[in-house]
N, C-alpha and C. Protein backbone atom coordinates (compact mmCIF):
# COMPACT_ATOMS: atom_id res chain seq x y z
N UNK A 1 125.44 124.94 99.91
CA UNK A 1 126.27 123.80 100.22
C UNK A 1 127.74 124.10 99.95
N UNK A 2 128.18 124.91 99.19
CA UNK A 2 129.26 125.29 98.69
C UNK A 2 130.07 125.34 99.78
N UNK A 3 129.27 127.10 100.62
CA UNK A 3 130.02 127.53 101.96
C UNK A 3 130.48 126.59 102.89
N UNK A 4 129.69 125.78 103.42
CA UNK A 4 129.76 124.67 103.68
C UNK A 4 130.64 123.68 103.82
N UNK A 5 131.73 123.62 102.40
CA UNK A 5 132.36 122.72 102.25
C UNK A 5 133.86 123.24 102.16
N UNK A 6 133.75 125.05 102.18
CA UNK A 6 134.91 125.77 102.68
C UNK A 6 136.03 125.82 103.58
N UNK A 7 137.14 125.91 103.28
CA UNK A 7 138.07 125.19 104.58
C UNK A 7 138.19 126.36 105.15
N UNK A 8 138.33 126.30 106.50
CA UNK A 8 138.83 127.37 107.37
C UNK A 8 140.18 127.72 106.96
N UNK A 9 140.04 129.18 107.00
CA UNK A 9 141.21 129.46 106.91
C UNK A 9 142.53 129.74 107.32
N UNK A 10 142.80 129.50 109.06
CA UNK A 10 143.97 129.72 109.54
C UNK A 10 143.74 128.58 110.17
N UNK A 11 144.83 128.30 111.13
CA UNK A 11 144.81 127.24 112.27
C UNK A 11 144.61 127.72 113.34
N UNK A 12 144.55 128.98 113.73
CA UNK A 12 143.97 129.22 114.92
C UNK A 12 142.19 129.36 114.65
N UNK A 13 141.87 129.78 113.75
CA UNK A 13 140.05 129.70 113.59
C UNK A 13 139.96 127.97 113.81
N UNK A 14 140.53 127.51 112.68
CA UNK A 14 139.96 125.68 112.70
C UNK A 14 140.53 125.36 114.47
N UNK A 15 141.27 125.93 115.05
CA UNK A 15 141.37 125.07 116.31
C UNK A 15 140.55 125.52 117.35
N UNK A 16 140.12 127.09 117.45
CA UNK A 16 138.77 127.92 117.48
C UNK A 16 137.81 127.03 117.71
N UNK A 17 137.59 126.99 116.44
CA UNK A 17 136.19 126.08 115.99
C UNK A 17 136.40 124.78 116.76
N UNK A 18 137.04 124.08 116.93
CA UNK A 18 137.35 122.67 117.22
C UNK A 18 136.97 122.46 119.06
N UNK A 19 137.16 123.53 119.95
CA UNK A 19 137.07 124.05 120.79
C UNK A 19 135.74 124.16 121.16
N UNK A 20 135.23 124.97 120.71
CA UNK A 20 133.64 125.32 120.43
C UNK A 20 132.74 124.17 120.35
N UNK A 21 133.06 123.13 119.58
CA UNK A 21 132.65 122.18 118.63
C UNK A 21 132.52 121.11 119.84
N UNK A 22 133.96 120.77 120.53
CA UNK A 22 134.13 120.11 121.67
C UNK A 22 132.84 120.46 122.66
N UNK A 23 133.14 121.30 123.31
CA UNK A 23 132.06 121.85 124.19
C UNK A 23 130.86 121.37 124.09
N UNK A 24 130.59 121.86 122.73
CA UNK A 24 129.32 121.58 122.51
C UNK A 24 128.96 120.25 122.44
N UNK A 25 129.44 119.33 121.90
CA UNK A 25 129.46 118.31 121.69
C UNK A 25 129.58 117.48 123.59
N UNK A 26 130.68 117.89 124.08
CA UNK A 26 130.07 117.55 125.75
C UNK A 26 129.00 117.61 126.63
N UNK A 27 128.67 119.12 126.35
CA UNK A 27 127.71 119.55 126.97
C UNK A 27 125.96 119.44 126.48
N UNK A 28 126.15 119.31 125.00
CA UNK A 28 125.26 118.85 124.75
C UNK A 28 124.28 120.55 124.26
N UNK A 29 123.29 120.94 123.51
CA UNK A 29 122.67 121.87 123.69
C UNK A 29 122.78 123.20 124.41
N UNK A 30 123.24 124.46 124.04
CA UNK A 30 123.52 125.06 125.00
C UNK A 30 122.92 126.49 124.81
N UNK A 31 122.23 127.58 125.47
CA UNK A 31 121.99 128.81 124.75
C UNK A 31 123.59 129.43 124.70
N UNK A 32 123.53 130.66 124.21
CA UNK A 32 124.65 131.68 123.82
C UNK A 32 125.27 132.03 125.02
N UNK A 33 124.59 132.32 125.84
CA UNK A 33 124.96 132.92 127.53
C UNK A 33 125.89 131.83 128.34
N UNK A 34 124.88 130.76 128.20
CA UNK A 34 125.96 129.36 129.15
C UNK A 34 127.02 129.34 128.42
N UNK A 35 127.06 129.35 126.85
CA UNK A 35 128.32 128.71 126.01
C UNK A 35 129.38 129.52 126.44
N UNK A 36 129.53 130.72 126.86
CA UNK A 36 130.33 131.53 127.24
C UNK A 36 131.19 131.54 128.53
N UNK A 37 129.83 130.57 129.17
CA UNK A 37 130.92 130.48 130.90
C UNK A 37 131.13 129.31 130.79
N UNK A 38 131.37 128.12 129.96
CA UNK A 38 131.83 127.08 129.99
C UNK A 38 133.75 127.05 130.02
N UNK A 39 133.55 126.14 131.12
CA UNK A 39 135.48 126.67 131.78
C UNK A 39 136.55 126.58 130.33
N UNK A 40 136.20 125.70 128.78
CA UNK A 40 136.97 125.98 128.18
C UNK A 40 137.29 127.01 127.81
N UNK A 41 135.76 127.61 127.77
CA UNK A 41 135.68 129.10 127.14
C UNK A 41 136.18 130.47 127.86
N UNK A 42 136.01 129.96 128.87
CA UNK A 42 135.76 131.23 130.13
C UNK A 42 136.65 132.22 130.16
N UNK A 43 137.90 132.40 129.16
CA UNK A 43 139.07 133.24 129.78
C UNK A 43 138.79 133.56 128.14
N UNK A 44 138.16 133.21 127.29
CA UNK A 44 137.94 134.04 126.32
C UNK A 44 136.92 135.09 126.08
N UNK A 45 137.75 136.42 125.00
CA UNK A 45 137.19 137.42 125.05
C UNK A 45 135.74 137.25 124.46
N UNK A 46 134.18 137.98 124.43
CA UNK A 46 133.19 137.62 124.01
C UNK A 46 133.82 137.60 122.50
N UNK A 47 134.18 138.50 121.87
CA UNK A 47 134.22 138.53 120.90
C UNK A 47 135.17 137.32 120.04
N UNK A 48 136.04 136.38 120.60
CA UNK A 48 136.44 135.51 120.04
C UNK A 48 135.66 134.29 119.96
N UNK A 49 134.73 134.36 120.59
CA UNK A 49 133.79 132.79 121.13
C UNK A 49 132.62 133.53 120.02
N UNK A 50 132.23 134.63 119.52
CA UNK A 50 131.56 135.20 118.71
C UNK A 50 131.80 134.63 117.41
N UNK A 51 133.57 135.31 116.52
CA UNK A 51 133.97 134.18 116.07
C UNK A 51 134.33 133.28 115.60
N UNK A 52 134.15 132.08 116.51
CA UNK A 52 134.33 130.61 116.04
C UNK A 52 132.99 130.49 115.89
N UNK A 53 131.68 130.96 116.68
CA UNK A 53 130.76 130.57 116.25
C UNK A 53 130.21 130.62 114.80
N UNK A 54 130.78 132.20 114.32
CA UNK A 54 129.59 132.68 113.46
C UNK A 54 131.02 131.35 112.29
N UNK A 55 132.48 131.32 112.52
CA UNK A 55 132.82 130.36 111.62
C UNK A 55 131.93 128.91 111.49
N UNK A 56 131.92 128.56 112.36
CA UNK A 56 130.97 126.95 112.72
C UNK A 56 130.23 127.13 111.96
N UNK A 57 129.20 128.04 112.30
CA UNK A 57 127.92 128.08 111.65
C UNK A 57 128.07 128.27 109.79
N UNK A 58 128.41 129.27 109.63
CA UNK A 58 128.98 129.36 108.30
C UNK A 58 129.77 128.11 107.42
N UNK A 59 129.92 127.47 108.68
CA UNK A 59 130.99 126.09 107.38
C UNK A 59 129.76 124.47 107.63
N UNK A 60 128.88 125.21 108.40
CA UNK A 60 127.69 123.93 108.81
C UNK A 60 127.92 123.46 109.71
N UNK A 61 128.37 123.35 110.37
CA UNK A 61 129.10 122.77 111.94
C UNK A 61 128.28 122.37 113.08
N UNK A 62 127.19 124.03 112.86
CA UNK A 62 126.37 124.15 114.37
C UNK A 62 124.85 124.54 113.99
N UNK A 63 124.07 124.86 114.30
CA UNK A 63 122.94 125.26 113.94
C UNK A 63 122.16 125.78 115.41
N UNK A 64 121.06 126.42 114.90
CA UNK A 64 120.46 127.17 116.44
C UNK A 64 119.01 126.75 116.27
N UNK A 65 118.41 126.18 117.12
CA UNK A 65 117.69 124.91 117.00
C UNK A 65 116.17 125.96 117.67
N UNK A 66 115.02 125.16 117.36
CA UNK A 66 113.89 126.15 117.43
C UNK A 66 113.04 126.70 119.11
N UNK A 67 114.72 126.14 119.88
CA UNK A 67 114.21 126.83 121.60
C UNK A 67 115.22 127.75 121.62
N UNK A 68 115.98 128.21 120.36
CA UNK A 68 117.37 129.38 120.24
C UNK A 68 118.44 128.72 121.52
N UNK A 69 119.29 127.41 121.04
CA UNK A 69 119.75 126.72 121.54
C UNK A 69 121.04 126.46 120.42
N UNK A 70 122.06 126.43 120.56
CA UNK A 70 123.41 126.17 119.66
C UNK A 70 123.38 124.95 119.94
N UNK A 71 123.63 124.29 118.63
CA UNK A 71 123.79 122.35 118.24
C UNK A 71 124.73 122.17 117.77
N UNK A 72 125.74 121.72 117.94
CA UNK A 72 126.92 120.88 116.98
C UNK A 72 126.52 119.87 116.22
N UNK A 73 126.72 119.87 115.23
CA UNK A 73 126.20 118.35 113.97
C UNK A 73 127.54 117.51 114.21
């Protein structure tokens, strides 16, 4: 719970994340592959959408649900 309650540490990760978070939160459920061609995302490199995820996940944000599906809480 600790990690969890960790602040991000720059403003470009927290706005990263916020991004990500959005999406998800629009779109609703998404695997790893779609999350990537979603038009917010789309002009980003894999490795930055990599991440904000593994940040999300790490601060509790998102979770990967038991059809291996990314969730925003």
């Amino acid at each position: 719970m600790a990690m969890a309650q960790r602040k991000l540490h720059s403003g470009s990760e927290a706005e990263d994340v916020a991004r990500v978070l959005r999406v998800l939160h629009r779109s609703g459920p998404l695997p790893l592959g779609e999350l990537a061609d979603e038009p917010e995302l789309a002009d980003w490199p894999s490795e930055r959408v990599e991440h904000a995820l593994v940040s999300a996940w790490s601060h509790a944000l998102i979770f990967i649900d038991t059809r291996d599906l990314l969730v925003a809480l």
